[in-house]
C-alpha atoms as a PDB file:
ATOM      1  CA  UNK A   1     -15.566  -1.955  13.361  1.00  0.00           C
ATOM      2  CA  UNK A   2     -13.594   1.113  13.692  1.00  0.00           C
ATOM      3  CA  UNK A   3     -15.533   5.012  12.139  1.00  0.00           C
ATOM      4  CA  UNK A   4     -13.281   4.379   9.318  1.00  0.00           C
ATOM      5  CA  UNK A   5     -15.257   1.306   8.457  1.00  0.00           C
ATOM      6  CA  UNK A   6     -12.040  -0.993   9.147  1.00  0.00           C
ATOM      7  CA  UNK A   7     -12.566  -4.710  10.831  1.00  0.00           C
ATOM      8  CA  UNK A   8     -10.330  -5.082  13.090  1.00  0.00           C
ATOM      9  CA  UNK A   9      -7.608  -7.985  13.565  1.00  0.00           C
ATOM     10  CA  UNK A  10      -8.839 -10.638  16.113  1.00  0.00           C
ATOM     11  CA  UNK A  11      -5.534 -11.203  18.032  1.00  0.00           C
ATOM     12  CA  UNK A  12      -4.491  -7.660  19.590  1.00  0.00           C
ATOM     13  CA  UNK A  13      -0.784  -6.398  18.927  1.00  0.00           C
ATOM     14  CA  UNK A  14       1.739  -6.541  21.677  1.00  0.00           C
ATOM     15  CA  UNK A  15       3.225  -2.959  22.544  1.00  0.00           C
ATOM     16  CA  UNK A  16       5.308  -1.238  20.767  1.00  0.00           C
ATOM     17  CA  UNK A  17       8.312  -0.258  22.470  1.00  0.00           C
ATOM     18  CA  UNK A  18       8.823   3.705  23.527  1.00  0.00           C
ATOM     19  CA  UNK A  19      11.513   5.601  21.504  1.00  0.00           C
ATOM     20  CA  UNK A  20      12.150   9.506  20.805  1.00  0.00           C
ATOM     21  CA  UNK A  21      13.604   8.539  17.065  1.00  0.00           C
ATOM     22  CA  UNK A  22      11.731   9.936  14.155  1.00  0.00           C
ATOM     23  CA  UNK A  23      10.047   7.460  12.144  1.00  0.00           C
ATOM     24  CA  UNK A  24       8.795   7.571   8.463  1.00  0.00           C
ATOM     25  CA  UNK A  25       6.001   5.861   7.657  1.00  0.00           C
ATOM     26  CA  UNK A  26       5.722   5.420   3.931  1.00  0.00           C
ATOM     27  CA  UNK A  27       1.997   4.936   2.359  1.00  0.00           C
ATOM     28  CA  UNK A  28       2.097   3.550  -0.951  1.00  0.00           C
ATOM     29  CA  UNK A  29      -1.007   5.155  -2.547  1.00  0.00           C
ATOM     30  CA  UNK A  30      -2.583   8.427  -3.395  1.00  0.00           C
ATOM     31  CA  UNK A  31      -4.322  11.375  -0.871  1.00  0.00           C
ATOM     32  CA  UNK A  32      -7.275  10.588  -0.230  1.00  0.00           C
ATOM     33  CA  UNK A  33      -8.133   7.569  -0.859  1.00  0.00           C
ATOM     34  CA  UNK A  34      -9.180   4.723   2.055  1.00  0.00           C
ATOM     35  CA  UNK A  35      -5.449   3.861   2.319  1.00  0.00           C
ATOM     36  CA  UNK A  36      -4.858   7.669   3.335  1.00  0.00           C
ATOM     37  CA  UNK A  37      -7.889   8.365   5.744  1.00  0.00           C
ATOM     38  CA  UNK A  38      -6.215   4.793   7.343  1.00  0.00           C
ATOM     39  CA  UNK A  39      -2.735   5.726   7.098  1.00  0.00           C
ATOM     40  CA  UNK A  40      -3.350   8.800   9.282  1.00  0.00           C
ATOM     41  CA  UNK A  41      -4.853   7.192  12.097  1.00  0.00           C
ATOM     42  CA  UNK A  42      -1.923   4.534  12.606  1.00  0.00           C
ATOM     43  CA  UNK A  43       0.283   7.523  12.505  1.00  0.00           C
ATOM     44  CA  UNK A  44      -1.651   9.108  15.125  1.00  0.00           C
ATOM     45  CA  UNK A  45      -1.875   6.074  17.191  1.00  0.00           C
ATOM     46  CA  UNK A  46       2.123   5.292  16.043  1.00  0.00           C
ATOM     47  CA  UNK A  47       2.913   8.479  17.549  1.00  0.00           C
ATOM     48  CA  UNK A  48       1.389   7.905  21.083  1.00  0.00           C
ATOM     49  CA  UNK A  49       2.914   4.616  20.784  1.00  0.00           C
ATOM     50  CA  UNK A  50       6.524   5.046  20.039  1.00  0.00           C
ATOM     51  CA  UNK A  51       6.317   8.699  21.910  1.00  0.00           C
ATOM     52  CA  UNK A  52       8.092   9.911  18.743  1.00  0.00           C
ATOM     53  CA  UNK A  53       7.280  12.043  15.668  1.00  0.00           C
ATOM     54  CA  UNK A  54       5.931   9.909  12.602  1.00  0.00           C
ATOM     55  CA  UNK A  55       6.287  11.410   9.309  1.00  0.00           C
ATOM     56  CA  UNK A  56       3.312  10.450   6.454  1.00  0.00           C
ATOM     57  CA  UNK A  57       5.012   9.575   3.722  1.00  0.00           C
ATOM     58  CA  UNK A  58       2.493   9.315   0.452  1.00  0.00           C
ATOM     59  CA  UNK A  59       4.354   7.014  -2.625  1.00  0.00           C
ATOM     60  CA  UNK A  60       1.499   6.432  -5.041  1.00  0.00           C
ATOM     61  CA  UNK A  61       2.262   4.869  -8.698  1.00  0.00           C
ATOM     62  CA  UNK A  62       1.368   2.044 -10.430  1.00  0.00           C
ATOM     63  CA  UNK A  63      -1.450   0.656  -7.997  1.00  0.00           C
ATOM     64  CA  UNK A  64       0.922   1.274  -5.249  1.00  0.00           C
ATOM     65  CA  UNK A  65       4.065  -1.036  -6.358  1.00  0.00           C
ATOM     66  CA  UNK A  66       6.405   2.318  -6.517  1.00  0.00           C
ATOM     67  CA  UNK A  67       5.727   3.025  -2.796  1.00  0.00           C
ATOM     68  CA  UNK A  68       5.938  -0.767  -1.910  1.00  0.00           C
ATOM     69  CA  UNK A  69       9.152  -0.619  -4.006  1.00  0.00           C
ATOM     70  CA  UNK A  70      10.910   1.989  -2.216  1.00  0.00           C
ATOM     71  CA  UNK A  71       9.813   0.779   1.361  1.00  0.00           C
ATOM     72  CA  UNK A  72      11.559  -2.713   0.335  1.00  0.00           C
ATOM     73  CA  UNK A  73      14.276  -0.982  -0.188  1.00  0.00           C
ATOM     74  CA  UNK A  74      14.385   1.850   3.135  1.00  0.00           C
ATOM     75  CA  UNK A  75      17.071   1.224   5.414  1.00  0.00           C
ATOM     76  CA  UNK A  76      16.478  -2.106   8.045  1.00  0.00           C
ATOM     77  CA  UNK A  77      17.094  -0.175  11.705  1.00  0.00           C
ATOM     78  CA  UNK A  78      13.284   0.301  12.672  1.00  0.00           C
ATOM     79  CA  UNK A  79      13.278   4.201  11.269  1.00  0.00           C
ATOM     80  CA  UNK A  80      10.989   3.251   8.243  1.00  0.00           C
ATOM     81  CA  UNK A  81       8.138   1.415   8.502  1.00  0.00           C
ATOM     82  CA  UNK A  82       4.685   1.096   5.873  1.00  0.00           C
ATOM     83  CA  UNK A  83       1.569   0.271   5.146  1.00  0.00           C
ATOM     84  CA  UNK A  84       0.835  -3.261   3.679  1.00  0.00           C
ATOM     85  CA  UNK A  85      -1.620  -3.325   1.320  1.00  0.00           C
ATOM     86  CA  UNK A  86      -3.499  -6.111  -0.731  1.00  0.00           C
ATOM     87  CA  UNK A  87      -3.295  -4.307  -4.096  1.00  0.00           C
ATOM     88  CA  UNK A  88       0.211  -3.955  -4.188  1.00  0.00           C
ATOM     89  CA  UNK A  89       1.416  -7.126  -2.248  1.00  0.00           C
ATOM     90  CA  UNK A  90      -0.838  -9.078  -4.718  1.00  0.00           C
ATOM     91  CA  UNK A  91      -3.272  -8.196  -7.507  1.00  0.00           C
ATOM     92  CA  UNK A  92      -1.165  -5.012  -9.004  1.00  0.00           C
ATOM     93  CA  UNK A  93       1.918  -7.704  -8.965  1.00  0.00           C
ATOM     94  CA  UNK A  94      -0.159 -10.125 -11.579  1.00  0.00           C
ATOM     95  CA  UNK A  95      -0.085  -7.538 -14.060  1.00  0.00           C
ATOM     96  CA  UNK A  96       2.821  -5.983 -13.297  1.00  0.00           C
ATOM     97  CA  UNK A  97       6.486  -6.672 -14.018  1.00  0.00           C
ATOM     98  CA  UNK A  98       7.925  -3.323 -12.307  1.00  0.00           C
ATOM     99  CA  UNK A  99       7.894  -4.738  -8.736  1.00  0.00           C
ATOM    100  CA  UNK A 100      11.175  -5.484  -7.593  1.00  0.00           C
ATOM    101  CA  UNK A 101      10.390  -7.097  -4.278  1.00  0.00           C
ATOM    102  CA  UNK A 102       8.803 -10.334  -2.779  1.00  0.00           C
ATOM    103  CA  UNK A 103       6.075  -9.691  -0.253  1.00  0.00           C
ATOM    104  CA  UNK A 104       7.369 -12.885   2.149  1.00  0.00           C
ATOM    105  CA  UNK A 105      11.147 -12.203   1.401  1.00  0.00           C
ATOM    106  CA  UNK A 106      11.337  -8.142   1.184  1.00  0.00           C
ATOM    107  CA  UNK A 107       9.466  -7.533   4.482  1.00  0.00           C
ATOM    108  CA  UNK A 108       8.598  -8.024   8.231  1.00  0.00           C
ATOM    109  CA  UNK A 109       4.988  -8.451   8.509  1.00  0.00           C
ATOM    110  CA  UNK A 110       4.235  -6.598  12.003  1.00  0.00           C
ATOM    111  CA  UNK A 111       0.507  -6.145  12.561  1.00  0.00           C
ATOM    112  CA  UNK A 112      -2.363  -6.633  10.498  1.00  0.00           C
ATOM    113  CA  UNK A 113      -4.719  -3.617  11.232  1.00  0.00           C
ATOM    114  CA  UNK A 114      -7.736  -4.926   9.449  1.00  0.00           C
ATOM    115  CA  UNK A 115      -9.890  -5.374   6.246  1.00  0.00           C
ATOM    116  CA  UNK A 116     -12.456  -3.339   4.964  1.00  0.00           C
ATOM    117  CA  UNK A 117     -14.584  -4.014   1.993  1.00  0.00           C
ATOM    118  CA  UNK A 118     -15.885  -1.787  -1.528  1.00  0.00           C
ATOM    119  CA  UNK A 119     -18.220   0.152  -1.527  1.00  0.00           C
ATOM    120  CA  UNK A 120     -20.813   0.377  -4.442  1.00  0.00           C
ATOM    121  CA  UNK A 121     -21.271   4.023  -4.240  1.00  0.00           C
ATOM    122  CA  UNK A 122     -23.745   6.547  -6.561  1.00  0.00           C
ATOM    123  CA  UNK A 123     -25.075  10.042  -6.327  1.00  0.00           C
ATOM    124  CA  UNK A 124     -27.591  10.549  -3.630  1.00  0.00           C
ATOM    125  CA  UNK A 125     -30.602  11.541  -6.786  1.00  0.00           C
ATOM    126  CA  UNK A 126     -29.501   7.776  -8.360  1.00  0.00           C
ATOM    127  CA  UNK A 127     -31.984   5.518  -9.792  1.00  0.00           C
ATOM    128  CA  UNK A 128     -33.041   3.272  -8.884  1.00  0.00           C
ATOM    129  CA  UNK A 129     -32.569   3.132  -4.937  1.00  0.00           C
ATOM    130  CA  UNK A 130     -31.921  -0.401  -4.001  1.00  0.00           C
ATOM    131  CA  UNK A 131     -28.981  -2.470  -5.136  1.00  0.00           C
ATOM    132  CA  UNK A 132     -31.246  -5.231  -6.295  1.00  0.00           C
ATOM    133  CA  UNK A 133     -32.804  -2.597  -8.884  1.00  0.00           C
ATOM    134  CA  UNK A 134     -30.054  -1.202  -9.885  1.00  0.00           C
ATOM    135  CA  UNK A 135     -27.998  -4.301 -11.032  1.00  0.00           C
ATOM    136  CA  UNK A 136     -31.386  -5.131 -13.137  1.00  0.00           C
ATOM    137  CA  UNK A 137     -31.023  -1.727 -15.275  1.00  0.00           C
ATOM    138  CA  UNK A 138     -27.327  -2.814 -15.136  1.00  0.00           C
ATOM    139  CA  UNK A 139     -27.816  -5.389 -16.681  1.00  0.00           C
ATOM    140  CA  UNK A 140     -29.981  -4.278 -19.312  1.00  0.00           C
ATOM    141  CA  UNK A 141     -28.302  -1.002 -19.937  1.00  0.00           C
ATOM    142  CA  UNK A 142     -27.739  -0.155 -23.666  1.00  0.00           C
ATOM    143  CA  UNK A 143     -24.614   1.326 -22.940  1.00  0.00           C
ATOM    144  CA  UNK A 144     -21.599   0.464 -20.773  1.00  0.00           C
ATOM    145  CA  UNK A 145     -22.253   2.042 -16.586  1.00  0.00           C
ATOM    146  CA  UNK A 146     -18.499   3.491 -16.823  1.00  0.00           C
ATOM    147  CA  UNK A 147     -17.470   3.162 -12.539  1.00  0.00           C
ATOM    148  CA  UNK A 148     -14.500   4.475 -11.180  1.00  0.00           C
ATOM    149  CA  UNK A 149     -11.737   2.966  -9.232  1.00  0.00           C
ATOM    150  CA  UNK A 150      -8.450   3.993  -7.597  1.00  0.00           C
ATOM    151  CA  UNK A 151      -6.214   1.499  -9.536  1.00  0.00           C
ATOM    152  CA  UNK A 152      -6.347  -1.542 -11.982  1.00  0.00           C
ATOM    153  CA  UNK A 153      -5.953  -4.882 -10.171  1.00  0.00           C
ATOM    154  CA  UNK A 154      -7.072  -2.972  -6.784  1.00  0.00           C
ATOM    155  CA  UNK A 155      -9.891  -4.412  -4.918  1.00  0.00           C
ATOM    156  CA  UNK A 156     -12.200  -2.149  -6.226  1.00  0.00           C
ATOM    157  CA  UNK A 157     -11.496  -2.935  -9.512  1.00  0.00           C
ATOM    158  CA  UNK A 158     -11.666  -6.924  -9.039  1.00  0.00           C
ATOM    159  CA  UNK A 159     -15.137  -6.738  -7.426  1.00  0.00           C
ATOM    160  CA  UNK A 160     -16.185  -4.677 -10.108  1.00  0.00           C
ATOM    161  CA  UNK A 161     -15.365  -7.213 -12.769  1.00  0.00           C
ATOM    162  CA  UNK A 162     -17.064  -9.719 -10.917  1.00  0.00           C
ATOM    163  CA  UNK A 163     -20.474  -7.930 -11.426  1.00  0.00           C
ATOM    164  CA  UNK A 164     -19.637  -7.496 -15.139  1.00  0.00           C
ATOM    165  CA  UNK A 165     -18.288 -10.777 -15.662  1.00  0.00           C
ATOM    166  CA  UNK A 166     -20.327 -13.236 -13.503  1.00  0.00           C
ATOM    167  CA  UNK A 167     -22.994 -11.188 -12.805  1.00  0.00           C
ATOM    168  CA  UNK A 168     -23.760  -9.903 -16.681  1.00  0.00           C
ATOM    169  CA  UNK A 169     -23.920  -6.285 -15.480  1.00  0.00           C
ATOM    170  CA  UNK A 170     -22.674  -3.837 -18.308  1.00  0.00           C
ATOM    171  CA  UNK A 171     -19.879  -1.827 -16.840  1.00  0.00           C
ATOM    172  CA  UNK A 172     -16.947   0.110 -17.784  1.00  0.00           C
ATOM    173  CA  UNK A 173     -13.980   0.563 -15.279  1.00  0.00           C
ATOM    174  CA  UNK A 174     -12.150   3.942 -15.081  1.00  0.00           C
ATOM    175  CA  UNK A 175      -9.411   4.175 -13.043  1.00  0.00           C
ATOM    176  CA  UNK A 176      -8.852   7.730 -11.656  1.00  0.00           C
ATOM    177  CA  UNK A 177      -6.567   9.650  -9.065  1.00  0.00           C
ATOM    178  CA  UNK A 178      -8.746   9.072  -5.802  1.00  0.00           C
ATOM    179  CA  UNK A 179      -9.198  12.351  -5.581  1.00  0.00           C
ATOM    180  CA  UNK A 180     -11.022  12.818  -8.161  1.00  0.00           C
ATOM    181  CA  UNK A 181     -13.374   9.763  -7.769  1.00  0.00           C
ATOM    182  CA  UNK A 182     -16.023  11.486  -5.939  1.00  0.00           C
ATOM    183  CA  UNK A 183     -16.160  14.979  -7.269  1.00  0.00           C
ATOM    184  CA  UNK A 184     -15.944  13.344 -11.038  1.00  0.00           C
ATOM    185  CA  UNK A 185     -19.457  10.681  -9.607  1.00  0.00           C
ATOM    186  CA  UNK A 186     -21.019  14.020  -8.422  1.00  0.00           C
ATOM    187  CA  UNK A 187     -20.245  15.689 -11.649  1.00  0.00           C
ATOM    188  CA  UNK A 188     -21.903  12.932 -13.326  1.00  0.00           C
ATOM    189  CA  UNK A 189     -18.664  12.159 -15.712  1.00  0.00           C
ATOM    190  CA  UNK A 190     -19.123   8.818 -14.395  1.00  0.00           C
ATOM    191  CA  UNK A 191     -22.105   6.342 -13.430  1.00  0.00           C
ATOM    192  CA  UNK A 192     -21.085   5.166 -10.243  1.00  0.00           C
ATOM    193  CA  UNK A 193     -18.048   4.552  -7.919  1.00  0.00           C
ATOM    194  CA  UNK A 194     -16.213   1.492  -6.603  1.00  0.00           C
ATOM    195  CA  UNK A 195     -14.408   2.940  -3.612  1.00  0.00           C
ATOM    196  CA  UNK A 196     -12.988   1.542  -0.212  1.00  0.00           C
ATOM    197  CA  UNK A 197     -15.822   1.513   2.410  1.00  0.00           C
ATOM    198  CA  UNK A 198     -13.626   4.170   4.288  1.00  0.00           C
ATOM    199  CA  UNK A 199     -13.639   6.258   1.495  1.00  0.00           C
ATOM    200  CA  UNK A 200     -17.082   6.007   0.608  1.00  0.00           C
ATOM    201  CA  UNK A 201     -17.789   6.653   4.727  1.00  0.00           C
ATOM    202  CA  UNK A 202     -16.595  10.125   3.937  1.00  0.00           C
ATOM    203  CA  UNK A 203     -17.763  11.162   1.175  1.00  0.00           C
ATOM    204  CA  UNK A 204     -21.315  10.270   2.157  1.00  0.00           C
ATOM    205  CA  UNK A 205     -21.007  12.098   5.600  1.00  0.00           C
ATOM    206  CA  UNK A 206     -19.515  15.209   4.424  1.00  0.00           C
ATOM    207  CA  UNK A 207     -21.353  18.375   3.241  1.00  0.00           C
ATOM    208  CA  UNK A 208     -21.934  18.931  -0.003  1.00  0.00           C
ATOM    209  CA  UNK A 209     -24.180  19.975  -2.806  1.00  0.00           C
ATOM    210  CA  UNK A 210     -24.230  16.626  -4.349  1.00  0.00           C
ATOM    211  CA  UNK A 211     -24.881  14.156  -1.278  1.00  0.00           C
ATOM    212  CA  UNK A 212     -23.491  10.091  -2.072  1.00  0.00           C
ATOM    213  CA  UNK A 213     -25.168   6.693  -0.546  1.00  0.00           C
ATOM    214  CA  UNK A 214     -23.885   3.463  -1.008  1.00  0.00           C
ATOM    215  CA  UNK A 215     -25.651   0.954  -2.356  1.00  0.00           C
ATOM    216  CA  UNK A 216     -24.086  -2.489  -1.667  1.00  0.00           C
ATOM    217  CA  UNK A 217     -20.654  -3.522   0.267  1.00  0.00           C
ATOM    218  CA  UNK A 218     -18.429  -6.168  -1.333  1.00  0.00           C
ATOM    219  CA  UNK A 219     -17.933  -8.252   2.269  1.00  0.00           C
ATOM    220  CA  UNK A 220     -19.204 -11.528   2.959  1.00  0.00           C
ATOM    221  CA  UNK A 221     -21.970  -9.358   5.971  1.00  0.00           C
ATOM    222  CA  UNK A 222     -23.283  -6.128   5.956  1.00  0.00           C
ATOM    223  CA  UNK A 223     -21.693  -3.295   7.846  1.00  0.00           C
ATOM    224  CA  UNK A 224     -22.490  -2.464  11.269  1.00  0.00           C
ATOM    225  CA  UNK A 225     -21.754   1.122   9.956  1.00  0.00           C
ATOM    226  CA  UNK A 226     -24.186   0.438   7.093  1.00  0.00           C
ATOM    227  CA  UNK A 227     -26.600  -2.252   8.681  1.00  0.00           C
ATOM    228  CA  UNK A 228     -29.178  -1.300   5.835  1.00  0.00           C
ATOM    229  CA  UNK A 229     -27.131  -1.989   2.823  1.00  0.00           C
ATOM    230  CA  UNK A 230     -26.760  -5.298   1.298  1.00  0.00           C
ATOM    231  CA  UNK A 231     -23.426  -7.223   1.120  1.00  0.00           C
ATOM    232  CA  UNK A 232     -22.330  -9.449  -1.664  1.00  0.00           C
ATOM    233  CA  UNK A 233     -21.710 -12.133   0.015  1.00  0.00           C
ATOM    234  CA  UNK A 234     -25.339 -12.121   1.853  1.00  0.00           C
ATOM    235  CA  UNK A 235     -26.842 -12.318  -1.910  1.00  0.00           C
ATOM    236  CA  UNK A 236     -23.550 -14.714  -3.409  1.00  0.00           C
ATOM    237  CA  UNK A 237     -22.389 -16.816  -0.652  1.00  0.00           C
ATOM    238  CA  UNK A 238     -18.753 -17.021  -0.707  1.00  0.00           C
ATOM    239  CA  UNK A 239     -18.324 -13.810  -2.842  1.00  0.00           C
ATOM    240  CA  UNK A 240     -16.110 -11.812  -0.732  1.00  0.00           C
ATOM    241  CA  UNK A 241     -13.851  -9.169  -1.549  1.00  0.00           C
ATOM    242  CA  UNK A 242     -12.058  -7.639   1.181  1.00  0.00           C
ATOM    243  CA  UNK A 243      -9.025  -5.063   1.330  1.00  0.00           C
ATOM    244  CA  UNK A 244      -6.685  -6.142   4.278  1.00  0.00           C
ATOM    245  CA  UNK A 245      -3.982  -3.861   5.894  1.00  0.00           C
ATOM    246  CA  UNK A 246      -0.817  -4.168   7.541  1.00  0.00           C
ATOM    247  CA  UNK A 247       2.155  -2.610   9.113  1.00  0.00           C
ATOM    248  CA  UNK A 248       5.600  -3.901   7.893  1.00  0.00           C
ATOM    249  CA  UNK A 249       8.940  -2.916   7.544  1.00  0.00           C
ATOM    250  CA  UNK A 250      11.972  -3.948   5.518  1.00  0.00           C
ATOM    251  CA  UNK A 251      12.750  -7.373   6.162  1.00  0.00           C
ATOM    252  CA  UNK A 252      15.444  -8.272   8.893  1.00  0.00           C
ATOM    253  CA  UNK A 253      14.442  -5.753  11.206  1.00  0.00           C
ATOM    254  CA  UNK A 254      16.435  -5.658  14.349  1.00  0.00           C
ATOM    255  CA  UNK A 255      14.349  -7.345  17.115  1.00  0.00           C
ATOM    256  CA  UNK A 256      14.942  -4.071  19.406  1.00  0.00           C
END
């Protein structure tokens, strides 16, 4: 479990070869947001691996399908490579008909960095202050909890519907610019946040006059980060929802 809150893949990536060519890597999603906190450690460790510079390139619209779009579409000689996420790769391309690629056809699939779970994050001066509490005056609220997420069909969103749907919490969804998640929950425009665990990490380490806590991960254990915060799938067995990530390139890379 990396500081970003990331699992790990078991089986560990061969080396990358050493080359002095620049090399873009396209992120498709917004500053800020888990996939951006991640996206700037592989190009720090990218960097020491290829001993060349790596450019950040940040593509965000439509839950990440324009990024995803244009990295199907980058040029096939190893100068271009991107971050693979769930959201675009799968749940934004079940409501969506602008994707023009196919995540087995469009791409080499090089590593798969990790996973990291939601977050169930709300002010530090919330009530009440255990999970268990709150999704009682969830349920029982008299108005919709409106909760705010990067993206429809992300992650965040999905586990979210699962407490209003099978778990009869009241909730609205919001989805938001990830930059404005936190300072919008601090604000109090909304209830609570559904944010990547590396995200939520952040916010609830950094200074500032409205402190965060999270209140319950989405993965199947708790967090060794978190060890004091429950995990769905402790209180649901088998309800686990997990963002995995992944380094690909357009497909038919040259082996070199």
């Amino acid at each position: 479990m990396s500081a970003f809150g990331v699992a790990p893949c078991a089986r560990a990536v061969d080396p990358i070869g050493a080359t002095h060519a620049p090399v873009t890597l396209i992120v498709p999603a917004e500053e800020g947001g888990s996939a951006d906190r991640i996206a700037q450690s592989v190009e720090r460790a990218l960097r020491r691996a290829l001993d060349a510079e790596v450019v950040v390139k940040r593509i965000a619209g439509v839950e990440g399908i324009v990024g995803t779009n244009a990295l199907a579409r980058a040029p096939r000689d190893g100068s271009t490579l991107g971050l693979g996420l769930s959201t675009p790769m799968v749940g934004a391309k079940l409501l969506s008909t602008l994707d023009r690629y196919s995540p087995l056809e469009d791409f080499d699939w090089l590593a798969l960095l990790g996973t990291y779970p939601v977050a169930l994050t709300v002010r530090g001066d919330a009530e009440p202050q255990s999970f268990a509490r709150w999704l009682a005056a969830a349920r029982a609220a008299p108005r919709p909890l409106r909760y705010g997420t990067y993206a429809h069909a992300s992650l965040s969103h999905i586990a979210g519907e699962f407490l209003r749907l099978e778990q009869k919490a009241n909730l609205d969804q919001v989805s938001l610019p990830a930059s404005r998640i936190m300072p919008m929950l601090a604000a109090g425009e909304i209830d609570f946040a559904m944010v990547g665990l590396p995200s939520a990490l952040a916010a609830t380490a950094a200074p500032r006059a409205q402190p965060m806590r999270v209140l319950a991960v989405s993965s199947a254990h708790r967090s060794p980060l978190l060890p004091g915060v429950p995990a769905f799938g402790a209180i649901w067995p088998g309800r686990e929802f997990v963002q995995w990530v992944a380094i690909v390139a357009p497909s038919h890379l040259p082996a070199p």
